[in-house]
Protein backbone atom coordinates (compact mmCIF):
# COMPACT_ATOMS: atom_id res chain seq x y z
CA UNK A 1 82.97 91.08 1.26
CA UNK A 2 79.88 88.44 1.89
CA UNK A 3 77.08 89.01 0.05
CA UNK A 4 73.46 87.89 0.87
CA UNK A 5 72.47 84.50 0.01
CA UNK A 6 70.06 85.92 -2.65
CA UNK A 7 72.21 87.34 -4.97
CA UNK A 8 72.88 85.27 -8.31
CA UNK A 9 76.11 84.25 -9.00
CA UNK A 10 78.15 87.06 -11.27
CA UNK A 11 76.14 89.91 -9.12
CA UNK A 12 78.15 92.57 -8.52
CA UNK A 13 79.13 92.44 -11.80
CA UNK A 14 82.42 92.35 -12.76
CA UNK A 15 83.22 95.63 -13.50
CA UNK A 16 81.25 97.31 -10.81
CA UNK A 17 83.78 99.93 -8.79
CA UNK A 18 84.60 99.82 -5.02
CA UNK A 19 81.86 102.59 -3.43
CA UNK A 20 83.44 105.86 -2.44
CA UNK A 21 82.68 109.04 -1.92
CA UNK A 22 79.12 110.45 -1.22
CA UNK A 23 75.95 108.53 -2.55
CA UNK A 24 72.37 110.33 -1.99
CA UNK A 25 68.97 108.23 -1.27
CA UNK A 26 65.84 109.21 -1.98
CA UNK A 27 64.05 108.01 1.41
CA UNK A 28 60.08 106.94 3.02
CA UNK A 29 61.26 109.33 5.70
CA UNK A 30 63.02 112.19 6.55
CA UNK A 31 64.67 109.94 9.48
CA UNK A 32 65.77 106.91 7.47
CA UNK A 33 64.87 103.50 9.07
CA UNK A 34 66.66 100.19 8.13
CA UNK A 35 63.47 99.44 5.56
CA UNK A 36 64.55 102.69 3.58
CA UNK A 37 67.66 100.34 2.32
CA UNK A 38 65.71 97.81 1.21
CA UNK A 39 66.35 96.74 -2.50
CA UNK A 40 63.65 96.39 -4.88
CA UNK A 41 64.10 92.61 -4.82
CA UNK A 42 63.45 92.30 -1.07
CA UNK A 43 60.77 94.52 -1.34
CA UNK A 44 58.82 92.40 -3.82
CA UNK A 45 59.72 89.46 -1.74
CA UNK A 46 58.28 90.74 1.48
CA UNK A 47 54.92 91.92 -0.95
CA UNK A 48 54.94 87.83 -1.96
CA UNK A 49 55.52 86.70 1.46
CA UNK A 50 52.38 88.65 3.08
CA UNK A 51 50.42 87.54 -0.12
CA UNK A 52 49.94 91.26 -0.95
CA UNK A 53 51.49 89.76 -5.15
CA UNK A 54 50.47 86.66 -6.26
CA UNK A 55 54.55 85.85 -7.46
CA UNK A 56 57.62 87.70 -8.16
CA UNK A 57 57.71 90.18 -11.22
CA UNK A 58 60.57 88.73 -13.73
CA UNK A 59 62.56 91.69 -13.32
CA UNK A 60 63.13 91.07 -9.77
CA UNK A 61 65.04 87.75 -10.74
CA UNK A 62 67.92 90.14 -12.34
CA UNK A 63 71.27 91.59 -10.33
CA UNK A 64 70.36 95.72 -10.33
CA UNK A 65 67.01 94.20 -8.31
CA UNK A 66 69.29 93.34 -5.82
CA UNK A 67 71.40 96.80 -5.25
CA UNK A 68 69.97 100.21 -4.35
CA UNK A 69 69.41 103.27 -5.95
CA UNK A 70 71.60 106.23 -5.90
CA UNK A 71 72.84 109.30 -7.51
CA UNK A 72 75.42 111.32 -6.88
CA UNK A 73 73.58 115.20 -5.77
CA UNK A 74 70.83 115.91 -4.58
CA UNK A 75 69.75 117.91 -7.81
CA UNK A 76 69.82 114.33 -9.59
CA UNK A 77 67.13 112.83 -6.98
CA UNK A 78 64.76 116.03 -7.58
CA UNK A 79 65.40 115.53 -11.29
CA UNK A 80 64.54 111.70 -10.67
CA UNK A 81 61.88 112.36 -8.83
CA UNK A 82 60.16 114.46 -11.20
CA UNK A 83 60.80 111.84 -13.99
CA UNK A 84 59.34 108.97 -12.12
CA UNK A 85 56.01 108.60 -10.62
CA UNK A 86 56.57 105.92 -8.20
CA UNK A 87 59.62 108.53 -7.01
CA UNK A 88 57.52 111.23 -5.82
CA UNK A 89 56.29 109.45 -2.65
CA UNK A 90 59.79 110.07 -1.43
CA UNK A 91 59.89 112.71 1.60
CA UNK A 92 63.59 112.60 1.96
CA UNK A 93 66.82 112.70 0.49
CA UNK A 94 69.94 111.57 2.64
CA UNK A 95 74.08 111.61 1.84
CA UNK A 96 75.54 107.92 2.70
CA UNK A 97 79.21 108.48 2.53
CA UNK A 98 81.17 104.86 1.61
CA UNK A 99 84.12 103.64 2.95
CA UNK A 100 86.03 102.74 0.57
CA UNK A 101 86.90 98.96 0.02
CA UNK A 102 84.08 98.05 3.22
CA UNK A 103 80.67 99.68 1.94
CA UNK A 104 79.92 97.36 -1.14
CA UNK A 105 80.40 98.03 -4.76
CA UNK A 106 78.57 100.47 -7.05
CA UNK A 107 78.17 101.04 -10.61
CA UNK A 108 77.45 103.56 -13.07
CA UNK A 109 73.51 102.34 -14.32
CA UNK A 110 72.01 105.27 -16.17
CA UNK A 111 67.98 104.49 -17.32
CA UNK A 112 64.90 107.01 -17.34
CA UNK A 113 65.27 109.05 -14.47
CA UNK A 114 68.90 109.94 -14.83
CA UNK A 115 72.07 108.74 -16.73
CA UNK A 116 73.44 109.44 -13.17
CA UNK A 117 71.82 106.70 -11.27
CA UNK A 118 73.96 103.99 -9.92
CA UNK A 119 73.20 100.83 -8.30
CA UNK A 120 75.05 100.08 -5.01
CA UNK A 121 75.41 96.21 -3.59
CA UNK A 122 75.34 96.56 0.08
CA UNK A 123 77.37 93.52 2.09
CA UNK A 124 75.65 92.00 4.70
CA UNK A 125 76.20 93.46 7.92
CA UNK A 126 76.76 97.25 6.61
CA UNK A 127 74.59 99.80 8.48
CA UNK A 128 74.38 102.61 6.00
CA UNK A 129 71.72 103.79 8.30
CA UNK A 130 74.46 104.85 10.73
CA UNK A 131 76.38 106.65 7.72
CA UNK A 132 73.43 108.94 6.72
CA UNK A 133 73.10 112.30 6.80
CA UNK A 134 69.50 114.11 6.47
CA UNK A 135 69.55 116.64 3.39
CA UNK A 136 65.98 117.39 3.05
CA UNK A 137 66.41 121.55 3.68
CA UNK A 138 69.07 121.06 0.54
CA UNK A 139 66.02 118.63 -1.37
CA UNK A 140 63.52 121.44 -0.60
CA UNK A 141 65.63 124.20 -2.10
CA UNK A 142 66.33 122.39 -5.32
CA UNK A 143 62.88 121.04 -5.84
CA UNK A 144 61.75 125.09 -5.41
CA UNK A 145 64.52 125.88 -8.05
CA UNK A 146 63.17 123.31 -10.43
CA UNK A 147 59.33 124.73 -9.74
């Protein structure tokens, strides 16, 4: 697997896990758009580039920056959600599923809005946009179960 230029050296970690199986994304969109996969690093960078942050936040300099945030139901992105402000802006949820061995590596990177988030490193050239599949009637019912 190549990974983009940005990444640090050691990121993946070492004992992050081949991705397999079904990952959900809590979206911008209910149609996901290449910009929905953006990690939080490149989102930063793109805020410093169009002078919308006067420099990158230290944080950003670490490896989880670099992957993207998943969980592993859609009842653990409405629990997110409701744990995290910044979450709730989120109008969709979509399934990615990975192939194993091809879709990047994952790991197990519980914090505050879920001991079942994961981070997932993405390869370069992997369209996960291509592997998603729309969930938001299922996000709807469990946010209603959770009213």
């Amino acid at each position: 697997m190549h990974w983009p230029a940005h990444y640090p050296s050691e990121c993946p970690p070492s004992d992050a896990k081949f991705a397999e199986g079904s990952f959900f994304r809590l979206t911008q969109r209910q149609a996901p758009k290449d910009k929905d996969f953006y990690s939080q690093y490149a989102i930063e960078k793109k805020r410093v580039e169009l002078n919308k942050a006067p420099q990158m936040r230290g944080a950003m300099d670490t490896c989880l920056a670099r992957g993207l945030s998943v969980f592993r139901s859609v009842e653990e992105c409405v629990k997110a959600r409701k744990k995290v402000a910044s979450l709730r802006r989120k109008k969709g949820v979509v399934r990615v599923d990975a192939s194993p061995n091809q879709d990047g590596l994952v790991k197990n990177t519980p914090g505050r809005s879920s001991e079942y988030h994961y981070t997932w490193w993405v390869p370069e050239n992997v369209d996960l946009v291509s592997k998603c599949v729309c969930h938001k009637e299922e996000l709807e019912k469990q946010e209603e179960s959770y009213a």
